[in-house]
N, C-alpha and C. Protein backbone atom coordinates (compact mmCIF):
# COMPACT_ATOMS: atom_id res chain seq x y z
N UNK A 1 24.02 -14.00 3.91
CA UNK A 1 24.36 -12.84 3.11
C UNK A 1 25.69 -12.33 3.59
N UNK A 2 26.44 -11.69 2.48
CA UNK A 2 27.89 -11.19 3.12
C UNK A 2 27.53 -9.74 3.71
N UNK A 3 28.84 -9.55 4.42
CA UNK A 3 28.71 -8.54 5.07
C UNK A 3 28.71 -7.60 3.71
N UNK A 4 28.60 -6.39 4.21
CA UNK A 4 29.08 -5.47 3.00
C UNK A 4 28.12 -5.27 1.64
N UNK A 5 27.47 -6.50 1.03
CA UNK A 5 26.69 -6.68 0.32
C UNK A 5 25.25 -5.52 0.07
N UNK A 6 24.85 -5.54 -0.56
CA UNK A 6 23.59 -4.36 -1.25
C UNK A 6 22.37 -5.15 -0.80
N UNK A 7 21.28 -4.56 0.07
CA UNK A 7 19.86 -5.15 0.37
C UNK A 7 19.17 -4.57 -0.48
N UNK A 8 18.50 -4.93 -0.96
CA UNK A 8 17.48 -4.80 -1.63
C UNK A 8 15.66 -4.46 -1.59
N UNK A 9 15.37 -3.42 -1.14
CA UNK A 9 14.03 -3.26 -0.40
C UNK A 9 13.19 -2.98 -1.22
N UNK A 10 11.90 -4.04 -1.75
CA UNK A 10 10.91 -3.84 -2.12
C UNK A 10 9.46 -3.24 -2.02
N UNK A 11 9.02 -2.24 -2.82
CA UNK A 11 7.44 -1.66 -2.25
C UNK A 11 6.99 -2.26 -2.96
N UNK A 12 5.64 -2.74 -2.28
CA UNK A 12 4.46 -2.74 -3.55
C UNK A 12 3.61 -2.10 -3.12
N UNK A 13 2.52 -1.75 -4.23
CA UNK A 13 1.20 -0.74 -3.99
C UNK A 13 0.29 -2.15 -3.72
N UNK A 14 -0.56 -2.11 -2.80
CA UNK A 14 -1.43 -3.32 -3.20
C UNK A 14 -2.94 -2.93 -3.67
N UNK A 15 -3.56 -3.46 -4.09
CA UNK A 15 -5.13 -2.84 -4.79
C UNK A 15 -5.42 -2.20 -3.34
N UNK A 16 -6.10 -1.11 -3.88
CA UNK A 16 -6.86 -0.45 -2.66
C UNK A 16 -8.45 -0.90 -2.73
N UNK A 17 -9.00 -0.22 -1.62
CA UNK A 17 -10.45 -0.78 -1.68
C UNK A 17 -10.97 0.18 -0.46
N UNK A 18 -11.68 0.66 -0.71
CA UNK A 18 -13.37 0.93 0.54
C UNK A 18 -13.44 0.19 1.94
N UNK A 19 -13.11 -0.62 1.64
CA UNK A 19 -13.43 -2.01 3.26
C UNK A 19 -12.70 -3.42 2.69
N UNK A 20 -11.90 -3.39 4.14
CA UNK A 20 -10.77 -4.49 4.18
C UNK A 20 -11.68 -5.76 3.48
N UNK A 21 -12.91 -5.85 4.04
CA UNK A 21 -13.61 -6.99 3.52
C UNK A 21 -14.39 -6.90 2.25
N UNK A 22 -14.46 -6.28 1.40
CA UNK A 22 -14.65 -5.80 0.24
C UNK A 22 -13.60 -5.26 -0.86
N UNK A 23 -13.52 -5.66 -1.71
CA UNK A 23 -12.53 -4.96 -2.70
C UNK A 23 -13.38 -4.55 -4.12
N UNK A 24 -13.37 -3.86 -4.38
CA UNK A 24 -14.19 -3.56 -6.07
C UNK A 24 -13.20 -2.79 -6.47
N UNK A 25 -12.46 -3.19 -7.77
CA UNK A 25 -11.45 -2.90 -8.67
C UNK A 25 -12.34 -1.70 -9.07
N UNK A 26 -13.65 -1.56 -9.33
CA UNK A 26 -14.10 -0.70 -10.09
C UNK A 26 -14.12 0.79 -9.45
N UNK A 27 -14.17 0.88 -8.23
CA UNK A 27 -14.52 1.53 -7.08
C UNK A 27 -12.51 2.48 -6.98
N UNK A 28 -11.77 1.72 -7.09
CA UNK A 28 -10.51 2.14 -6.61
C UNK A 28 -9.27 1.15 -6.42
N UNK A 29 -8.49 1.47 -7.38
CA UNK A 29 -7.20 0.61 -8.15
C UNK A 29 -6.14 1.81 -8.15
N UNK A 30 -4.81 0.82 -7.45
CA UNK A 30 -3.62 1.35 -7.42
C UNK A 30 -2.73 0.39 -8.17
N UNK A 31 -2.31 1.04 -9.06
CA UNK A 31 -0.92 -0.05 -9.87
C UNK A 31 0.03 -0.63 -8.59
N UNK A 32 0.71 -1.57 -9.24
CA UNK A 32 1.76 -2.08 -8.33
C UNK A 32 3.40 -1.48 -8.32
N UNK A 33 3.78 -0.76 -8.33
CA UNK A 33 5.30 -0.13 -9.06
C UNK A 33 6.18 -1.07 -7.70
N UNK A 34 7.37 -0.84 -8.25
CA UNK A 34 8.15 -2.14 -7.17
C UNK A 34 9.56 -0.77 -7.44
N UNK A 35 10.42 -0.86 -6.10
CA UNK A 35 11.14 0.06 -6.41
C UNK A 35 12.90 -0.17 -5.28
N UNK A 36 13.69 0.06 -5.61
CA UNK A 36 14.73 -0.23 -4.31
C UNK A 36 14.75 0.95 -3.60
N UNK A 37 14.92 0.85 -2.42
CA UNK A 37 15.03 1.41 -1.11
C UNK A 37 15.93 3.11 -1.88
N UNK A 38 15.35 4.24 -1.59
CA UNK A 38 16.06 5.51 -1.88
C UNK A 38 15.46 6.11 -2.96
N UNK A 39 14.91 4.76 -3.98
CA UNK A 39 14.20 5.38 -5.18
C UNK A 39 13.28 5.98 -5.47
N UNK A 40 12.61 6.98 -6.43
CA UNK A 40 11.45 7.84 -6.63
C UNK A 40 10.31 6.75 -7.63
N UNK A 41 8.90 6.73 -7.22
CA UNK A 41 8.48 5.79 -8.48
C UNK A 41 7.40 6.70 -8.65
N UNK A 42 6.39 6.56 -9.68
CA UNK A 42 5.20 6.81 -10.34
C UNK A 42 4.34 6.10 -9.64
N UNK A 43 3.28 6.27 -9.16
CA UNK A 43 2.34 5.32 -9.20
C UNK A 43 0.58 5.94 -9.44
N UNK A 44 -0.31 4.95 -10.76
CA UNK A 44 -1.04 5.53 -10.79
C UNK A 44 -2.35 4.99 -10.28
N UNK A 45 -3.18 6.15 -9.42
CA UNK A 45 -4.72 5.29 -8.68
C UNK A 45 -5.70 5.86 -9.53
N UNK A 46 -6.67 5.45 -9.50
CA UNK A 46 -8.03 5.07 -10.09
C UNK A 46 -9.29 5.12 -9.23
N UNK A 47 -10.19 6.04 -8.95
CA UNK A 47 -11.12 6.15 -7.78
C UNK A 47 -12.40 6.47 -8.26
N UNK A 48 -13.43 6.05 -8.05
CA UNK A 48 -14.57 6.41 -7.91
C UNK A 48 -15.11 7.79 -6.97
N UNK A 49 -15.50 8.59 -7.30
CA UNK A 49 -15.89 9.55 -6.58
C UNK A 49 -16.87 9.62 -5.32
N UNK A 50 -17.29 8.64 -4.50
CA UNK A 50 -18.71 7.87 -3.75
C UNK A 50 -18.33 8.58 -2.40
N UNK A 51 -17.28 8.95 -1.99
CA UNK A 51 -17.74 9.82 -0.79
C UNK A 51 -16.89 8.31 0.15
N UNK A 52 -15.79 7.47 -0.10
CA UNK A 52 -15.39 6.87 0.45
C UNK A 52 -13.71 7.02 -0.10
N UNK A 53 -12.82 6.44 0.89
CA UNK A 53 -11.49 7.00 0.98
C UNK A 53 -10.94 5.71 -0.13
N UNK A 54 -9.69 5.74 -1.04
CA UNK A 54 -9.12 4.60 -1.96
C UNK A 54 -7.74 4.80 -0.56
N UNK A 55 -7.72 3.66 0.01
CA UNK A 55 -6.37 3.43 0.44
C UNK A 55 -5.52 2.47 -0.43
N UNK A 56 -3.97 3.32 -0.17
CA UNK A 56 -2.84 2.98 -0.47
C UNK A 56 -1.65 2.23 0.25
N UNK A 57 -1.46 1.09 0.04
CA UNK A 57 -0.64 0.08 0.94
C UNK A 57 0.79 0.06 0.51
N UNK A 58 2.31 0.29 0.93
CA UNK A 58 3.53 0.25 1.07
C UNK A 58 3.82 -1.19 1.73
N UNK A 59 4.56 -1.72 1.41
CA UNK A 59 5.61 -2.88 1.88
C UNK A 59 6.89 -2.56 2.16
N UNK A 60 7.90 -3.54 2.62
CA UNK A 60 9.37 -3.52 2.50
C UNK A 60 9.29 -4.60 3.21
N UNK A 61 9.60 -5.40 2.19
CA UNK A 61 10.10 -6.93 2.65
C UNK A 61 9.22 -7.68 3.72
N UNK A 62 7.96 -7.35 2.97
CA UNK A 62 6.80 -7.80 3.97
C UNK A 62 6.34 -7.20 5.00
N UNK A 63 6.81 -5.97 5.35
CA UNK A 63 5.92 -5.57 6.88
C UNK A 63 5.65 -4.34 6.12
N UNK A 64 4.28 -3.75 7.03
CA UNK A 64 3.78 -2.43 6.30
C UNK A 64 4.69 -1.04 6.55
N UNK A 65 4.80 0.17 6.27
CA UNK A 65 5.88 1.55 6.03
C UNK A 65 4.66 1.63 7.31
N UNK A 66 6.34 1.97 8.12
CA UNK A 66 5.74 2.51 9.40
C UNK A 66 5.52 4.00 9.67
N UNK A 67 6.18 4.56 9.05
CA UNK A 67 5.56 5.66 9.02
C UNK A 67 5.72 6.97 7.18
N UNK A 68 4.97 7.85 7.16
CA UNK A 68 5.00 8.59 5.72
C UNK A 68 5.36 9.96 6.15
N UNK A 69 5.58 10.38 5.06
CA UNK A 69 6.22 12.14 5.04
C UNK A 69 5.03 12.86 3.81
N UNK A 70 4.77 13.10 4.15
CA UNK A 70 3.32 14.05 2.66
C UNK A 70 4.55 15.24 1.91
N UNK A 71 4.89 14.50 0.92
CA UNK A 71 5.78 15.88 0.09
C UNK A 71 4.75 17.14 -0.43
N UNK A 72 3.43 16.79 -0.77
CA UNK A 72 2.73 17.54 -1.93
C UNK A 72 1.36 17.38 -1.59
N UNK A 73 0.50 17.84 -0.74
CA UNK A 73 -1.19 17.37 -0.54
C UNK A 73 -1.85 17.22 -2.06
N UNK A 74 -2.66 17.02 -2.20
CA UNK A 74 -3.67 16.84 -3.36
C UNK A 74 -3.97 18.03 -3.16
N UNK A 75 -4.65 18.51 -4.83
CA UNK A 75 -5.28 19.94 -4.93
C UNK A 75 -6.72 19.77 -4.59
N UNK A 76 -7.07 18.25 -5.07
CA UNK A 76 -8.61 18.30 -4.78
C UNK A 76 -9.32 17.11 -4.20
N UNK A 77 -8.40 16.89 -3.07
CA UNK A 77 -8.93 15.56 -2.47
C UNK A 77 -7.92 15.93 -0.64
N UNK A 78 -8.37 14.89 -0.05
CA UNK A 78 -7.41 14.40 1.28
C UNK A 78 -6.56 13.65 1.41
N UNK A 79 -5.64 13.81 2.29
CA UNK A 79 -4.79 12.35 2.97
C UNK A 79 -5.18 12.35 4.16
N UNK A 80 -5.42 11.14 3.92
CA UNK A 80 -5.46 10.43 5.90
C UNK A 80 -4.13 9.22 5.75
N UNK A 81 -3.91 9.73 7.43
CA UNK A 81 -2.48 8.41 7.85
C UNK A 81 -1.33 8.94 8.29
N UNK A 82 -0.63 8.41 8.96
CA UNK A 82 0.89 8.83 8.90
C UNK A 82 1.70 7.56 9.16
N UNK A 83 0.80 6.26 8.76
CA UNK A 83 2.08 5.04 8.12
C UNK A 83 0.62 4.34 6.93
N UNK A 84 1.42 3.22 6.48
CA UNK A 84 0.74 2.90 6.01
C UNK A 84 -0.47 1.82 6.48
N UNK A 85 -2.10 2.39 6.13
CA UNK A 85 -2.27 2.92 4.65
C UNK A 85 -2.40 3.87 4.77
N UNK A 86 -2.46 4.99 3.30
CA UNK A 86 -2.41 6.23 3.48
C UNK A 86 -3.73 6.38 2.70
N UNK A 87 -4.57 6.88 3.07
CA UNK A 87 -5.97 7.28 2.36
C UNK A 87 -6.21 8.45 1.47
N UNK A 88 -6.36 8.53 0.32
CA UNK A 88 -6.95 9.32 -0.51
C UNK A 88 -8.44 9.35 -0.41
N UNK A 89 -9.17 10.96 -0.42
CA UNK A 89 -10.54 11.08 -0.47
C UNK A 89 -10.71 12.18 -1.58
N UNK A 90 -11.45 12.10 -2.61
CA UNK A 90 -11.66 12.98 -3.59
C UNK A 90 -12.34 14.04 -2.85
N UNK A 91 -12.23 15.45 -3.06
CA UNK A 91 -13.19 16.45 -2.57
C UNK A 91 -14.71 16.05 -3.36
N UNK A 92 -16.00 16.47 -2.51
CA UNK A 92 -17.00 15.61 -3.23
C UNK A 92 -17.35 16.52 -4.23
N UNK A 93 -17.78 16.06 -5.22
CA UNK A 93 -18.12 16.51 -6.78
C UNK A 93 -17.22 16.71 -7.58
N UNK A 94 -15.83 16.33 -7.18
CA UNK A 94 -14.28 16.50 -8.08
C UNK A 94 -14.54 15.30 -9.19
N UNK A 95 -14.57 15.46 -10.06
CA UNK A 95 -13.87 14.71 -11.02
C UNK A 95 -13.10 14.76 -11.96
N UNK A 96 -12.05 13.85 -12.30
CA UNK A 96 -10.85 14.97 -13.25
C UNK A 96 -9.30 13.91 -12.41
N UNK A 97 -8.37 14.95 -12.81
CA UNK A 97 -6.91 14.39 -12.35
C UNK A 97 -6.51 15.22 -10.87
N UNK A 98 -5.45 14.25 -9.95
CA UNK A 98 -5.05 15.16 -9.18
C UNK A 98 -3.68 14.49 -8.94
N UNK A 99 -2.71 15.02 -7.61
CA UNK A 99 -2.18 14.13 -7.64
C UNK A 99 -1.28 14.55 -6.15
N UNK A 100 -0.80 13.59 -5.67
CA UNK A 100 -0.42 13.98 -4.53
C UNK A 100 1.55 13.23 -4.37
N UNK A 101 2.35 13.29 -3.44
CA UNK A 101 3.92 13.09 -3.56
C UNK A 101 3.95 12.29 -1.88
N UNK A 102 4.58 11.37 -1.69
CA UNK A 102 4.41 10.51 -0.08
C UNK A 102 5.25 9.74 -0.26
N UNK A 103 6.68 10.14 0.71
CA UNK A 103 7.86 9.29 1.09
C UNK A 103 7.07 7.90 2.49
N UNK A 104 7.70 7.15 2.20
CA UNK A 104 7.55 5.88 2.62
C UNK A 104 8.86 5.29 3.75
N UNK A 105 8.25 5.33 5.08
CA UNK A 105 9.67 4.78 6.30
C UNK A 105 9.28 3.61 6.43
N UNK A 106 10.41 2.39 6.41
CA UNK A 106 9.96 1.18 7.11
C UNK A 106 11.06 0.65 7.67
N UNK A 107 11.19 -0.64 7.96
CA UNK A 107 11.88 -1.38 7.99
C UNK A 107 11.94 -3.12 7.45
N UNK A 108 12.53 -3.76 7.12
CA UNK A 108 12.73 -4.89 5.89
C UNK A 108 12.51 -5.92 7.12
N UNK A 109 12.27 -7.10 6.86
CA UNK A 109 12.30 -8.20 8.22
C UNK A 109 13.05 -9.55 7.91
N UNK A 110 13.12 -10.21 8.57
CA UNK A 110 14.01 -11.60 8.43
C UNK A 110 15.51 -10.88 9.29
N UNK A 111 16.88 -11.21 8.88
CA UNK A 111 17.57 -10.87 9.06
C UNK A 111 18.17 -9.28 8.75
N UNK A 112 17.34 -9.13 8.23
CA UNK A 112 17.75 -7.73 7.47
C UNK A 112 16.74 -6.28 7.94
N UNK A 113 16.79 -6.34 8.83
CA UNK A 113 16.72 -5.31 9.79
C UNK A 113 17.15 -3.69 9.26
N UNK A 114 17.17 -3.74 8.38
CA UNK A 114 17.41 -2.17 7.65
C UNK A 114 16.34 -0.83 7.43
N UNK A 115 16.77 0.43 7.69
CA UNK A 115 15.82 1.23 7.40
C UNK A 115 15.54 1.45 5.74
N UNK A 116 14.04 1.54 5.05
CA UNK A 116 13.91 1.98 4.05
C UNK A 116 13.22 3.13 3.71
N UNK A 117 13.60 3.76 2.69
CA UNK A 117 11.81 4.72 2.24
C UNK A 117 12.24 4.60 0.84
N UNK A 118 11.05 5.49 0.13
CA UNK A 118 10.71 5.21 -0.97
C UNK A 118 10.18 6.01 -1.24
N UNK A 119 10.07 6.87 -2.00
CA UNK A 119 9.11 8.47 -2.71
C UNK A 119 8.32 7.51 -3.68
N UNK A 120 6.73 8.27 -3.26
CA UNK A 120 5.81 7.71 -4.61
C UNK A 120 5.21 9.06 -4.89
N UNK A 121 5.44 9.45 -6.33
CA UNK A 121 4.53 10.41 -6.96
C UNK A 121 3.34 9.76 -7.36
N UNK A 122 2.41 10.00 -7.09
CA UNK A 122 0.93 9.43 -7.48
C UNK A 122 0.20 10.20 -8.01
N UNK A 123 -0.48 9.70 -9.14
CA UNK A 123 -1.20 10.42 -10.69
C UNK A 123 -2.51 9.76 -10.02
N UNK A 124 -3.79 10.54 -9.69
CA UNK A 124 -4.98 10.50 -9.23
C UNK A 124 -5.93 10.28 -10.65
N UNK A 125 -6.70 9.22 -11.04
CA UNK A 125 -7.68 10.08 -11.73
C UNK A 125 -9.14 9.53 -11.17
N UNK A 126 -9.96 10.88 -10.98
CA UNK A 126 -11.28 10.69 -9.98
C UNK A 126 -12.22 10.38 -11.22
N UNK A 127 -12.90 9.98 -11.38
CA UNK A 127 -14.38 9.31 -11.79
C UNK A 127 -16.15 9.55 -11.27
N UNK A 128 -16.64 9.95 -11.76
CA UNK A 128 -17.87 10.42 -11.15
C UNK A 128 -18.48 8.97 -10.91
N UNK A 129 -19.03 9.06 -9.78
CA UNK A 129 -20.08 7.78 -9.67
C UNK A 129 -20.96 7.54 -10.53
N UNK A 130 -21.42 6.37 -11.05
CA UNK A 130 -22.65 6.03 -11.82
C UNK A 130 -22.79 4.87 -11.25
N UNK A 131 -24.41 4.46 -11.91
CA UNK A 131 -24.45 3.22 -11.51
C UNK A 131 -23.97 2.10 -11.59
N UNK A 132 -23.25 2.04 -12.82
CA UNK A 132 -22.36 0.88 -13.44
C UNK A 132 -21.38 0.71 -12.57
N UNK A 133 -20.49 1.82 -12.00
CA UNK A 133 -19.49 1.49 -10.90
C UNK A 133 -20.16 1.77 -9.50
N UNK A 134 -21.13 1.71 -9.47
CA UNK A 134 -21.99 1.65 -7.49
C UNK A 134 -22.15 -0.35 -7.77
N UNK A 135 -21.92 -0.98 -8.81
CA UNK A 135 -22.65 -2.42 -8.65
C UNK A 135 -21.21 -3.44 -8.04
């Protein structure tokens, strides 16, 4: 790469889930938004209300955001974390929209050793448990 040249730092959201060894789309889904290093993105999650946390995963060029900044708490839920992942927990019996604001620090790997972040506004929408999404 030339000197001088523009890096390019990628986030992705990756599906969230309940337990590393479990994933249920139905349970808790984060879109993927992809964004360059400085930029603000949207991103929207999807949660089941069950009394378990939807974590949210950051990248940059393959290694996880080492650390977050909380612009905006949720009105009706938690954050847990201060890198990534960052955990969302619905307050219990919430169901409805919420939404919370979380700058993103990392650094990029290979040769490119650069600092990044990344603002994600995140559009919450909680879901009451039923049985159809407990299966």
């Amino acid at each position: 790469m030339k000197a001088g040249s523009a890096i390019v730092a990628l986030v992705a959201m990756s599906i969230c889930s309940c337990s590393f060894a479990q994933t249920n789309e139905k349970q808790c889904v984060v879109n993927r938004p992809h964004a360059e290093s400085g930029q603000t993105v949207a991103a929207q999650m999807s949660v089941v209300n069950d009394g378990k946390p939807c974590n949210m995963h950051v990248k940059f060029g393959g290694g996880e955001a080492t650390s977050v900044k909380v612009r905006a708490q949720p009105s009706n839920g938690t954050l847990a974390g201060t890198k990534s992942p960052v955990s969302y927990t619905p307050n219990p019996g919430f169901a409805g929209k919420d939404a919370f604001d979380v700058q993103w620090f990392g650094v990029g790997h290979a040769a490119n050793y650069i600092s990044s972040n990344i603002r994600t506004k995140v559009e919450v929408t909680v879901r009451v448990k039923s049985d159809e999404a407990a299966d």
